[in-house]
PDB file of N, CA and C in Angstrom:
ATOM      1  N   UNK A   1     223.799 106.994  99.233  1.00  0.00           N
ATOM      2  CA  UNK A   1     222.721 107.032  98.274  1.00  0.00           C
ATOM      3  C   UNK A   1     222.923 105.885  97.276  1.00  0.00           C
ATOM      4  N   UNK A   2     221.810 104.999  96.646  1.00  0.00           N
ATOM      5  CA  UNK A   2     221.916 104.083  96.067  1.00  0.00           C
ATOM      6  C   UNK A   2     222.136 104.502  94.485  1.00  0.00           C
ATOM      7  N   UNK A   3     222.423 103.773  93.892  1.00  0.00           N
ATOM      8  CA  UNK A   3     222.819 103.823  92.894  1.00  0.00           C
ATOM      9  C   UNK A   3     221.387 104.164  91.623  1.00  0.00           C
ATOM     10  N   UNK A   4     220.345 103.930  91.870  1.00  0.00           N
ATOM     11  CA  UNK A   4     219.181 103.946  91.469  1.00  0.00           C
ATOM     12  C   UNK A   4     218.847 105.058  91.603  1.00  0.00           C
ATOM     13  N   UNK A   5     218.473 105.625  92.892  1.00  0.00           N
ATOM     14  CA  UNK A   5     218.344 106.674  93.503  1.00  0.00           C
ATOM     15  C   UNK A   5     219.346 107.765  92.472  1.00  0.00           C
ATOM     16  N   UNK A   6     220.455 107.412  92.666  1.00  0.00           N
ATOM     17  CA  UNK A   6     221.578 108.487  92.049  1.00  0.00           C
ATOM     18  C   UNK A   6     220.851 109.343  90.338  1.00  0.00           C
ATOM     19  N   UNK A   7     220.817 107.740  89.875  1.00  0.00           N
ATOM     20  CA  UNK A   7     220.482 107.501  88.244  1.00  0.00           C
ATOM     21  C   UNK A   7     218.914 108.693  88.341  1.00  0.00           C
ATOM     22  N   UNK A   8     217.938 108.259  88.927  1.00  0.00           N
ATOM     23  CA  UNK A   8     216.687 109.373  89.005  1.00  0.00           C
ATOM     24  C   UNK A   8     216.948 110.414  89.461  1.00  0.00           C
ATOM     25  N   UNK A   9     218.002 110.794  90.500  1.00  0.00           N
ATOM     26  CA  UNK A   9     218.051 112.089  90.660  1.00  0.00           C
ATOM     27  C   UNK A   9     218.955 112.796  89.631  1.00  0.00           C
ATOM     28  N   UNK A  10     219.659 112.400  88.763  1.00  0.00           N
ATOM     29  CA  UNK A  10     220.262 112.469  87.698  1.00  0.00           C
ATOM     30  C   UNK A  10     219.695 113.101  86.803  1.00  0.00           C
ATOM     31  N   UNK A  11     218.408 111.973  86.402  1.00  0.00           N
ATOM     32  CA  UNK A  11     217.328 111.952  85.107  1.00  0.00           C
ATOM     33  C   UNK A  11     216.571 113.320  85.466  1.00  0.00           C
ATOM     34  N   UNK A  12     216.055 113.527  86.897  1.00  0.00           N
ATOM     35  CA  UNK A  12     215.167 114.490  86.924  1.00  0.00           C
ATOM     36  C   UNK A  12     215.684 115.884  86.756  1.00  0.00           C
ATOM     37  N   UNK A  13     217.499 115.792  87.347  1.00  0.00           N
ATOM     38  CA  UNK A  13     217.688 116.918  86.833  1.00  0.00           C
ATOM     39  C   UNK A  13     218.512 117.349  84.969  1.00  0.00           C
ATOM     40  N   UNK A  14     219.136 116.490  84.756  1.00  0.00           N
ATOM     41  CA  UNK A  14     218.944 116.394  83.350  1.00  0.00           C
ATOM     42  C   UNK A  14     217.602 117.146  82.519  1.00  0.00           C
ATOM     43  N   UNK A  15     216.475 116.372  83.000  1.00  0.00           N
ATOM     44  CA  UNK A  15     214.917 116.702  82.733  1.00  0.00           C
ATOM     45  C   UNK A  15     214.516 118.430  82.869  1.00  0.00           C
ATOM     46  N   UNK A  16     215.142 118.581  84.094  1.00  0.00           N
ATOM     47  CA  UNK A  16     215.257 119.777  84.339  1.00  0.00           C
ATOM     48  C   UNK A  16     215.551 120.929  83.590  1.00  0.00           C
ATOM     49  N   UNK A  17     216.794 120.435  83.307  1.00  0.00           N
ATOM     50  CA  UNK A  17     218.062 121.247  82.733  1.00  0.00           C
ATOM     51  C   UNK A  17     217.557 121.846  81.261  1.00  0.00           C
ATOM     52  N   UNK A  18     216.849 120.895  80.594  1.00  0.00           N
ATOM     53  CA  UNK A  18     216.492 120.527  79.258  1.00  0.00           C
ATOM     54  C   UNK A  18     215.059 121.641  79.479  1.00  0.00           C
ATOM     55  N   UNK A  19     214.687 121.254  80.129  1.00  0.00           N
ATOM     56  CA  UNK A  19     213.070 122.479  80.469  1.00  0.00           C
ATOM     57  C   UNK A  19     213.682 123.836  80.155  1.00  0.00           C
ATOM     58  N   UNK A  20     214.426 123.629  81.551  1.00  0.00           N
ATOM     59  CA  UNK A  20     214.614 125.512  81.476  1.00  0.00           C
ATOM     60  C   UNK A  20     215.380 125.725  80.446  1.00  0.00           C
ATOM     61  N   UNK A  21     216.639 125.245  79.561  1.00  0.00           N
ATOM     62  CA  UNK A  21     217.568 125.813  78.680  1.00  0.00           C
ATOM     63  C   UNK A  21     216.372 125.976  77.549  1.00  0.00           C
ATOM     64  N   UNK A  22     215.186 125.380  77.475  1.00  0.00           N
ATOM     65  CA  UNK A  22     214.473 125.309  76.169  1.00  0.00           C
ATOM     66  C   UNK A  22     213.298 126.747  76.385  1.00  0.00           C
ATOM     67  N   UNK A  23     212.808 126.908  77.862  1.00  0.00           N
ATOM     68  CA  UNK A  23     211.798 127.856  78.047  1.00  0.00           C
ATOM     69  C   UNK A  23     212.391 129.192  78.084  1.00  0.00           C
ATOM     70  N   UNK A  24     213.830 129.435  78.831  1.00  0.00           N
ATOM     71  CA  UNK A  24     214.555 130.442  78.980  1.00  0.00           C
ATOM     72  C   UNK A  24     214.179 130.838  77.571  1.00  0.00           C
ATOM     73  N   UNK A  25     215.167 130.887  76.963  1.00  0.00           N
ATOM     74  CA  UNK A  25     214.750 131.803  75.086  1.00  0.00           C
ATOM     75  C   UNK A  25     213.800 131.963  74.795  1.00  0.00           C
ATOM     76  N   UNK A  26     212.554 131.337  75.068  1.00  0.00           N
ATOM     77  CA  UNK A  26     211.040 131.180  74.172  1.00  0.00           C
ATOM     78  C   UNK A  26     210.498 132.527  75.339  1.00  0.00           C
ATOM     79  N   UNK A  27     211.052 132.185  77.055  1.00  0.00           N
ATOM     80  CA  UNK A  27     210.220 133.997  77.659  1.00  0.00           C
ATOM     81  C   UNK A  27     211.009 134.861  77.192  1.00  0.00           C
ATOM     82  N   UNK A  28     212.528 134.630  77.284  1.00  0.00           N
ATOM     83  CA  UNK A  28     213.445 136.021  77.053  1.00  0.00           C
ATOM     84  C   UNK A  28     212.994 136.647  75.596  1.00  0.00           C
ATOM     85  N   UNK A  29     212.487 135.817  74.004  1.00  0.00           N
ATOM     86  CA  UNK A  29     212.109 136.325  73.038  1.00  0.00           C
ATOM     87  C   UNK A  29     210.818 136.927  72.949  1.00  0.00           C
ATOM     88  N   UNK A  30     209.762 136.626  74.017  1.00  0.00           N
ATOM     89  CA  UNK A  30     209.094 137.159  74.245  1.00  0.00           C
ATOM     90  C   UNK A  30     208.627 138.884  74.039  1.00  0.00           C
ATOM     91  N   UNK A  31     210.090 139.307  75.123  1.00  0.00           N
ATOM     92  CA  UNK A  31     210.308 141.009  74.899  1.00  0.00           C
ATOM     93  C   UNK A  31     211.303 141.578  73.687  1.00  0.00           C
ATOM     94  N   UNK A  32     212.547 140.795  73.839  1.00  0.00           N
ATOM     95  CA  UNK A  32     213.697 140.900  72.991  1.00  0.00           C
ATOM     96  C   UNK A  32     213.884 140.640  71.392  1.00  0.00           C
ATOM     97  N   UNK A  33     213.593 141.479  70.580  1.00  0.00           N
ATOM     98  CA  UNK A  33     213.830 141.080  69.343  1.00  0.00           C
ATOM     99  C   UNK A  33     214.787 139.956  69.098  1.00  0.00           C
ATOM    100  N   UNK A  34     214.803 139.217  67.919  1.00  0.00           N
ATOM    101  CA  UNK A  34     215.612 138.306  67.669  1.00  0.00           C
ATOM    102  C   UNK A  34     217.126 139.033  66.993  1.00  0.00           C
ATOM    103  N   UNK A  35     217.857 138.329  67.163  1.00  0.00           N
ATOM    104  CA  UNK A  35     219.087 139.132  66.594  1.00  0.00           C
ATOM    105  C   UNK A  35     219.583 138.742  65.257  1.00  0.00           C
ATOM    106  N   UNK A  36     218.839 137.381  64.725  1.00  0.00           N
ATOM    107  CA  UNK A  36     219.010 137.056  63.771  1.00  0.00           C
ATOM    108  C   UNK A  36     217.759 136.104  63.264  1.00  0.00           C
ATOM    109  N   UNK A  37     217.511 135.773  61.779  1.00  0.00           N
ATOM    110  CA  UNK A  37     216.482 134.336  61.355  1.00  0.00           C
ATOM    111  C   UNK A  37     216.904 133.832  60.520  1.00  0.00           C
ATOM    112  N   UNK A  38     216.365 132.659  60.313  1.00  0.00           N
ATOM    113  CA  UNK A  38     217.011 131.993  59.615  1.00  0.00           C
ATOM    114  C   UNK A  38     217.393 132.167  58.153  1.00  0.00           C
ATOM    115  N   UNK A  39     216.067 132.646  57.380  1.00  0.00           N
ATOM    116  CA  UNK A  39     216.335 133.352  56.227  1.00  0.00           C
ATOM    117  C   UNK A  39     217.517 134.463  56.438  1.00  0.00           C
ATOM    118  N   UNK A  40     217.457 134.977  57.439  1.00  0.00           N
ATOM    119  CA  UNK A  40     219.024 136.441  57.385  1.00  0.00           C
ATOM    120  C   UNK A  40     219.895 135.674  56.959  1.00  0.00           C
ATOM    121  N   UNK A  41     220.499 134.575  57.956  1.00  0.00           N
ATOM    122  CA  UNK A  41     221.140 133.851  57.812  1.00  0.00           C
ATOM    123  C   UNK A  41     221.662 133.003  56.278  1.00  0.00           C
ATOM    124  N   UNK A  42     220.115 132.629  55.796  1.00  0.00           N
ATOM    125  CA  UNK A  42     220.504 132.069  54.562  1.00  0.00           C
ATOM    126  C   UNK A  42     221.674 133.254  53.371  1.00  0.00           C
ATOM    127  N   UNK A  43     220.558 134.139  53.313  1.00  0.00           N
ATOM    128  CA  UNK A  43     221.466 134.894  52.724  1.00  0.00           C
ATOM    129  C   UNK A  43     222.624 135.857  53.258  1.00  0.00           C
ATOM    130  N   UNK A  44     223.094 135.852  53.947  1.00  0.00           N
ATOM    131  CA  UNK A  44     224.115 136.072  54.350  1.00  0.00           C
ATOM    132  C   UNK A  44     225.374 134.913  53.956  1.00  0.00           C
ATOM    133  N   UNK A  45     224.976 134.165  54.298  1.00  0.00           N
ATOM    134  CA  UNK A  45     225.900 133.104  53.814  1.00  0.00           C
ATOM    135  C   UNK A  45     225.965 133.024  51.882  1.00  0.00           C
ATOM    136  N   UNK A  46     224.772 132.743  51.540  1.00  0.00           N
ATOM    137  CA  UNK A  46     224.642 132.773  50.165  1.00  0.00           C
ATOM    138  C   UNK A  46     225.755 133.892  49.593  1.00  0.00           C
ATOM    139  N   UNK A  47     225.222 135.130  50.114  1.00  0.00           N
ATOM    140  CA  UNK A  47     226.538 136.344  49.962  1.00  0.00           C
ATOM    141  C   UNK A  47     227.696 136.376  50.010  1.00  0.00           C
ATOM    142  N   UNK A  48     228.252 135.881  51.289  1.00  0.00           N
ATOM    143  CA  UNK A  48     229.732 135.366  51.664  1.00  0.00           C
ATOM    144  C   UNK A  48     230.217 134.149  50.194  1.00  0.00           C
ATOM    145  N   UNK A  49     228.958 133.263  50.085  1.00  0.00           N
ATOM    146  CA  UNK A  49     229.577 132.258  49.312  1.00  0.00           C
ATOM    147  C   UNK A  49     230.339 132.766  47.710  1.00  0.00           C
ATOM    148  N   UNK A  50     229.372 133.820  47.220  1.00  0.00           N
ATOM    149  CA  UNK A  50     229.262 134.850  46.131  1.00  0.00           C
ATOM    150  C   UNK A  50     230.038 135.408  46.101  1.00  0.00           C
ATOM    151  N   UNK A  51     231.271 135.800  47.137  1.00  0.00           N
ATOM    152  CA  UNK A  51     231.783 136.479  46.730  1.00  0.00           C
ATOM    153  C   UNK A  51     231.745 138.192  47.301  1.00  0.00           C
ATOM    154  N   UNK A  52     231.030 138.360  47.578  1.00  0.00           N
ATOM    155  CA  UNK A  52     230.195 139.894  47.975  1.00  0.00           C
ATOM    156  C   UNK A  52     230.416 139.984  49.521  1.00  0.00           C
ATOM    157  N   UNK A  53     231.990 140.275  49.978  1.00  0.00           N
ATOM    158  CA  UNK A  53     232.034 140.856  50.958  1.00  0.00           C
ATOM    159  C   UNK A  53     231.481 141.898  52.057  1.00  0.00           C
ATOM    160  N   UNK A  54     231.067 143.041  51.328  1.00  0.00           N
ATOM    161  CA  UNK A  54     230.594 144.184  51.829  1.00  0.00           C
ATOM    162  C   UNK A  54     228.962 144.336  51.785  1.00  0.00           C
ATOM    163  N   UNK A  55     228.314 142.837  51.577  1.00  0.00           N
ATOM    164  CA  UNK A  55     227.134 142.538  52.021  1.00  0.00           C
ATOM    165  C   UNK A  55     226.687 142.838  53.023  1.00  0.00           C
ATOM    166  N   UNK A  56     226.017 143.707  53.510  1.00  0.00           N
ATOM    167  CA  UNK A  56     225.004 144.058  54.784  1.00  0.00           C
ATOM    168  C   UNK A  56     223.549 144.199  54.238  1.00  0.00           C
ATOM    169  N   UNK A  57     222.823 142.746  55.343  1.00  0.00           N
ATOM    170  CA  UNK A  57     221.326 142.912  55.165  1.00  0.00           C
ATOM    171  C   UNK A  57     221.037 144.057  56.363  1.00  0.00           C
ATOM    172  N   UNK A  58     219.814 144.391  55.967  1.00  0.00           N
ATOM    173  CA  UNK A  58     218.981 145.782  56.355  1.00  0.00           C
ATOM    174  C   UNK A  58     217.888 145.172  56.882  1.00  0.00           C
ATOM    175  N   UNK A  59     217.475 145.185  58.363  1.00  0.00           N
ATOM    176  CA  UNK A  59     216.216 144.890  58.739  1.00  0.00           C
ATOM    177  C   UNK A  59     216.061 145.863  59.979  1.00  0.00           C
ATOM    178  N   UNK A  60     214.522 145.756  60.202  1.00  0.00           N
ATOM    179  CA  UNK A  60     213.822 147.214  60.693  1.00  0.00           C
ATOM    180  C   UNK A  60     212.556 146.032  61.488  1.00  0.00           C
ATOM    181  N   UNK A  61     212.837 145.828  62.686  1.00  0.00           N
ATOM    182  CA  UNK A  61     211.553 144.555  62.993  1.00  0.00           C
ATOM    183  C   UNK A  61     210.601 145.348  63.681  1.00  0.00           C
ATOM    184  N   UNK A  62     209.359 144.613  63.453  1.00  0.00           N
ATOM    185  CA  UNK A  62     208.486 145.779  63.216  1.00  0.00           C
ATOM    186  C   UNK A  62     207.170 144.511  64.418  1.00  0.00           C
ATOM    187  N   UNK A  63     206.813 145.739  65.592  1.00  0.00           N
ATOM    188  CA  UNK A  63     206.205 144.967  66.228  1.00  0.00           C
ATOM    189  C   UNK A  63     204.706 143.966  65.736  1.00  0.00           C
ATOM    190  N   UNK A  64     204.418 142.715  65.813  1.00  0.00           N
ATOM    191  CA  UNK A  64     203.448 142.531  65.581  1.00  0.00           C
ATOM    192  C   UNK A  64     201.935 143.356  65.533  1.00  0.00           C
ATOM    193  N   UNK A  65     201.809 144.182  66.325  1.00  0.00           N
ATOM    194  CA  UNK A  65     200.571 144.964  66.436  1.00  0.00           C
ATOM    195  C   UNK A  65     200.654 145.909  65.334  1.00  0.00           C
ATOM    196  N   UNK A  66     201.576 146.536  64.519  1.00  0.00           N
ATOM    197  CA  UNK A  66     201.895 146.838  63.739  1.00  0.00           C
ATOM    198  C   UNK A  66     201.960 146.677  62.054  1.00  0.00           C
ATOM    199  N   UNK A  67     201.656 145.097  61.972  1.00  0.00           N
ATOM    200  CA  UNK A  67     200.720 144.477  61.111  1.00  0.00           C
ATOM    201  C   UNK A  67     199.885 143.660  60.752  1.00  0.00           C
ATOM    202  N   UNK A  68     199.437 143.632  59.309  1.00  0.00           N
ATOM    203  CA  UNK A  68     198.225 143.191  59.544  1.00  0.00           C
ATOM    204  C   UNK A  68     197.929 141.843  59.959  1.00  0.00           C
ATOM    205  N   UNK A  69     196.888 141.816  60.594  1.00  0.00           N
ATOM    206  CA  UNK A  69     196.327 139.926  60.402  1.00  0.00           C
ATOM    207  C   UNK A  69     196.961 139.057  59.743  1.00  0.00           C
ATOM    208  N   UNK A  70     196.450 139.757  58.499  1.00  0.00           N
ATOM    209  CA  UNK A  70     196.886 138.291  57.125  1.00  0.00           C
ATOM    210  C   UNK A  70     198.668 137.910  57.395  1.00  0.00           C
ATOM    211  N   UNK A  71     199.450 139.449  57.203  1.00  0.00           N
ATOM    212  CA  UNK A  71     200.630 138.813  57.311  1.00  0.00           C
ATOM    213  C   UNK A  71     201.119 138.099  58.375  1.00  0.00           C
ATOM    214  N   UNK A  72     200.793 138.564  59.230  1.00  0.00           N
ATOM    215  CA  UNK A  72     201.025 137.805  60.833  1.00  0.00           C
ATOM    216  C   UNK A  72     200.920 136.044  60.189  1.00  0.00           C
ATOM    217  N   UNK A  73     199.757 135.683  59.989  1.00  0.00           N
ATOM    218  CA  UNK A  73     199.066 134.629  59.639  1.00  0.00           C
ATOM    219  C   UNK A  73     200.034 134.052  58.617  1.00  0.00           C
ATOM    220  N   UNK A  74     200.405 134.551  57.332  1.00  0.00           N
ATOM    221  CA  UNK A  74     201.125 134.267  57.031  1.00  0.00           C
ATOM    222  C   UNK A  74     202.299 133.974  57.423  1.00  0.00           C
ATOM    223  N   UNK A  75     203.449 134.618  58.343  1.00  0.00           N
ATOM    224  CA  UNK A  75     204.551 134.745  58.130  1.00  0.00           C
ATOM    225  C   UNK A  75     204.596 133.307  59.038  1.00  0.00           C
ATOM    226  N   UNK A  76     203.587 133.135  60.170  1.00  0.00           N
ATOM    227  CA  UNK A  76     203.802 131.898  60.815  1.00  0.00           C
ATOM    228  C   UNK A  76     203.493 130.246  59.756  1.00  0.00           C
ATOM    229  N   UNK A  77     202.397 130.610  58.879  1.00  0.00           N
ATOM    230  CA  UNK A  77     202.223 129.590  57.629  1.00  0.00           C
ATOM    231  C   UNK A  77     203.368 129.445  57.128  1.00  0.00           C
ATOM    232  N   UNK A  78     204.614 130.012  56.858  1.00  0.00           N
ATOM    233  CA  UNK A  78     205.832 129.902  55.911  1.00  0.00           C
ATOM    234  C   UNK A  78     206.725 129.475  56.682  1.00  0.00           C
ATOM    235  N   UNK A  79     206.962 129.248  58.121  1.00  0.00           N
ATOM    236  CA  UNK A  79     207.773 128.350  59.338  1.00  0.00           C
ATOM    237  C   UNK A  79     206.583 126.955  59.296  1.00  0.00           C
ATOM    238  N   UNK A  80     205.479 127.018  59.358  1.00  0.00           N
ATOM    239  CA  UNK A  80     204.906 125.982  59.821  1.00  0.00           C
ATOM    240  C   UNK A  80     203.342 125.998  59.786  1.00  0.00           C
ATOM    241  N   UNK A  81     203.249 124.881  58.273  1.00  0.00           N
ATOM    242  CA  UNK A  81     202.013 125.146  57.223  1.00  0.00           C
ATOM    243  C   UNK A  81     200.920 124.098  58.224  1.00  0.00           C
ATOM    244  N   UNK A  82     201.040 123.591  59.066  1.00  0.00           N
ATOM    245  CA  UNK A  82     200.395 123.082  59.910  1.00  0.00           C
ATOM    246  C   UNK A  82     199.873 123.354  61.013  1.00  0.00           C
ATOM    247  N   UNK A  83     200.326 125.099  61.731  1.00  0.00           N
ATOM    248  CA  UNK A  83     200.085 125.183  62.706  1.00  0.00           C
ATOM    249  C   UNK A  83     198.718 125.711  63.003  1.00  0.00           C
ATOM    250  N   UNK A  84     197.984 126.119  62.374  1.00  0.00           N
ATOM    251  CA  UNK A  84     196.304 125.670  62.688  1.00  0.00           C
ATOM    252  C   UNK A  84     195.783 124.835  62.872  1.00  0.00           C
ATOM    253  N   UNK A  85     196.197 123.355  62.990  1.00  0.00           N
ATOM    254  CA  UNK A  85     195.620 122.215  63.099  1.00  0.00           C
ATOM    255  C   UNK A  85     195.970 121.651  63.930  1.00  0.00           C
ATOM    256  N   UNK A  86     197.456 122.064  65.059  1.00  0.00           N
ATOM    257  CA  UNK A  86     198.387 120.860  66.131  1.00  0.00           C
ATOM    258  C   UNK A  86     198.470 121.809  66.767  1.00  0.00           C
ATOM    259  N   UNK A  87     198.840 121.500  68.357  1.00  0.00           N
ATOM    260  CA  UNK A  87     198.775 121.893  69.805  1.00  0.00           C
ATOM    261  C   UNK A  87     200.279 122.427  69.521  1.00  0.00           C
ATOM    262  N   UNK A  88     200.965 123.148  68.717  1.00  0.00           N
ATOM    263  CA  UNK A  88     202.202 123.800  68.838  1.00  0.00           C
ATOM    264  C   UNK A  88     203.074 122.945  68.936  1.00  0.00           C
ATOM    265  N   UNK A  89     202.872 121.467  68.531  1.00  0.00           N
ATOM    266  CA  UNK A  89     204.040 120.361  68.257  1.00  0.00           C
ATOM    267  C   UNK A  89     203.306 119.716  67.040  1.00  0.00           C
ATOM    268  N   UNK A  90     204.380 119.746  65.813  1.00  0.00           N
ATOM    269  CA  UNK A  90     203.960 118.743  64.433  1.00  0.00           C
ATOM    270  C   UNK A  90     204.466 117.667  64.841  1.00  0.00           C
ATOM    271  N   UNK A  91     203.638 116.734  65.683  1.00  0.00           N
ATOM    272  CA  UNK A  91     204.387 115.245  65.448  1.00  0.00           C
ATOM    273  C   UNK A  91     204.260 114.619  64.618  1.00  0.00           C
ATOM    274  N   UNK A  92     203.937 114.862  63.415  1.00  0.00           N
ATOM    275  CA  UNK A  92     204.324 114.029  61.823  1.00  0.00           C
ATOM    276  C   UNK A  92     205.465 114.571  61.758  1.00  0.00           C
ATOM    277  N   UNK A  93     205.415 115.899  61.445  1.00  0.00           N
ATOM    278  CA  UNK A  93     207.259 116.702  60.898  1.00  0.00           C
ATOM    279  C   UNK A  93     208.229 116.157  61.762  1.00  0.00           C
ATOM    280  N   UNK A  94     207.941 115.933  63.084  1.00  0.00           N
ATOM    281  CA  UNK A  94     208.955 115.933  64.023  1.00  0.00           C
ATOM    282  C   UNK A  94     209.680 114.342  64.234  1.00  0.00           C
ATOM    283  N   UNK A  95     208.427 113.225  64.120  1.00  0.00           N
ATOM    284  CA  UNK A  95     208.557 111.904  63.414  1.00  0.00           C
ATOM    285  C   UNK A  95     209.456 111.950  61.882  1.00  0.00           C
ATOM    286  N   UNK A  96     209.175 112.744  61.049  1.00  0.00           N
ATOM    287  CA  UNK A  96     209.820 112.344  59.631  1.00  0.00           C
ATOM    288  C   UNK A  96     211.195 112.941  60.190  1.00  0.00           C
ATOM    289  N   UNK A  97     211.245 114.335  60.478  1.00  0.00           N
ATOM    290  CA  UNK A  97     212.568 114.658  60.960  1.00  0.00           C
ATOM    291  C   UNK A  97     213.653 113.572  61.493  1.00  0.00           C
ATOM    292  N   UNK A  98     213.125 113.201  62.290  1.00  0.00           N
ATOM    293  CA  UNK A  98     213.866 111.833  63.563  1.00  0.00           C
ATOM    294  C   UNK A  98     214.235 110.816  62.136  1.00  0.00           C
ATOM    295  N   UNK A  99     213.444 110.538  61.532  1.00  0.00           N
ATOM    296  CA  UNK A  99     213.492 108.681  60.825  1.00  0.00           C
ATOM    297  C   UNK A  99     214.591 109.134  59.622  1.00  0.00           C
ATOM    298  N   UNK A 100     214.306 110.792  58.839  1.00  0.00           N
ATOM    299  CA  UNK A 100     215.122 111.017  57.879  1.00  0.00           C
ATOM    300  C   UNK A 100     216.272 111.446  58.294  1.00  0.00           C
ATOM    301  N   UNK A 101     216.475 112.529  59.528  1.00  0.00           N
ATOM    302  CA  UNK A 101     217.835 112.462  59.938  1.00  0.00           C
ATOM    303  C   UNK A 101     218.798 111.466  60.279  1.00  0.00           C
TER     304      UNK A 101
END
């Protein structure tokens, strides 16, 4: 096999690899609650930083059908104040991201 050949069959599965490791989580969350977010996270750490060992957050996730519209609407506005307007990719955010990181 040529060396070219090698390099594309490489790329495509690389390409591959990158698909499924990215779609896997997005079907598996589909059914599966998340086990953590990022806000948990924030404060959890914030806590640890504080001092406050015996910190345990309390959450109760509560299926979408379960509430209302607005918050739904909301809670996705407070991850991403753009997503009524883009095909489920901000390529401005995702451009500034790249140039400022």
């Amino acid at each position: 096999m040529s060396l070219r050949r090698r390099a594309a069959t490489l790329a495509l599965q690389i390409a591959l690899g990158f698909l499924v490791a990215t779609a896997v989580p997005v079907v598996v969350l589909r059914w599966v609650p998340p086990l953590t977010s990022s806000i948990m996270l924030q404060r959890e750490i914030r806590a640890r930083l504080a001092g406050k060992r015996a910190f345990v957050l309390r959450h109760h996730w509560v299926p979408l059908r379960q509430i209302s519209p607005e918050l739904a609407i909301a809670v996705v506005t407070a991850e991403d104040q753009k997503f009524p307007v883009h095909s489920g990719f901000d390529w401005d955010s995702i451009g500034d991201a790249i140039t400022e990181g």
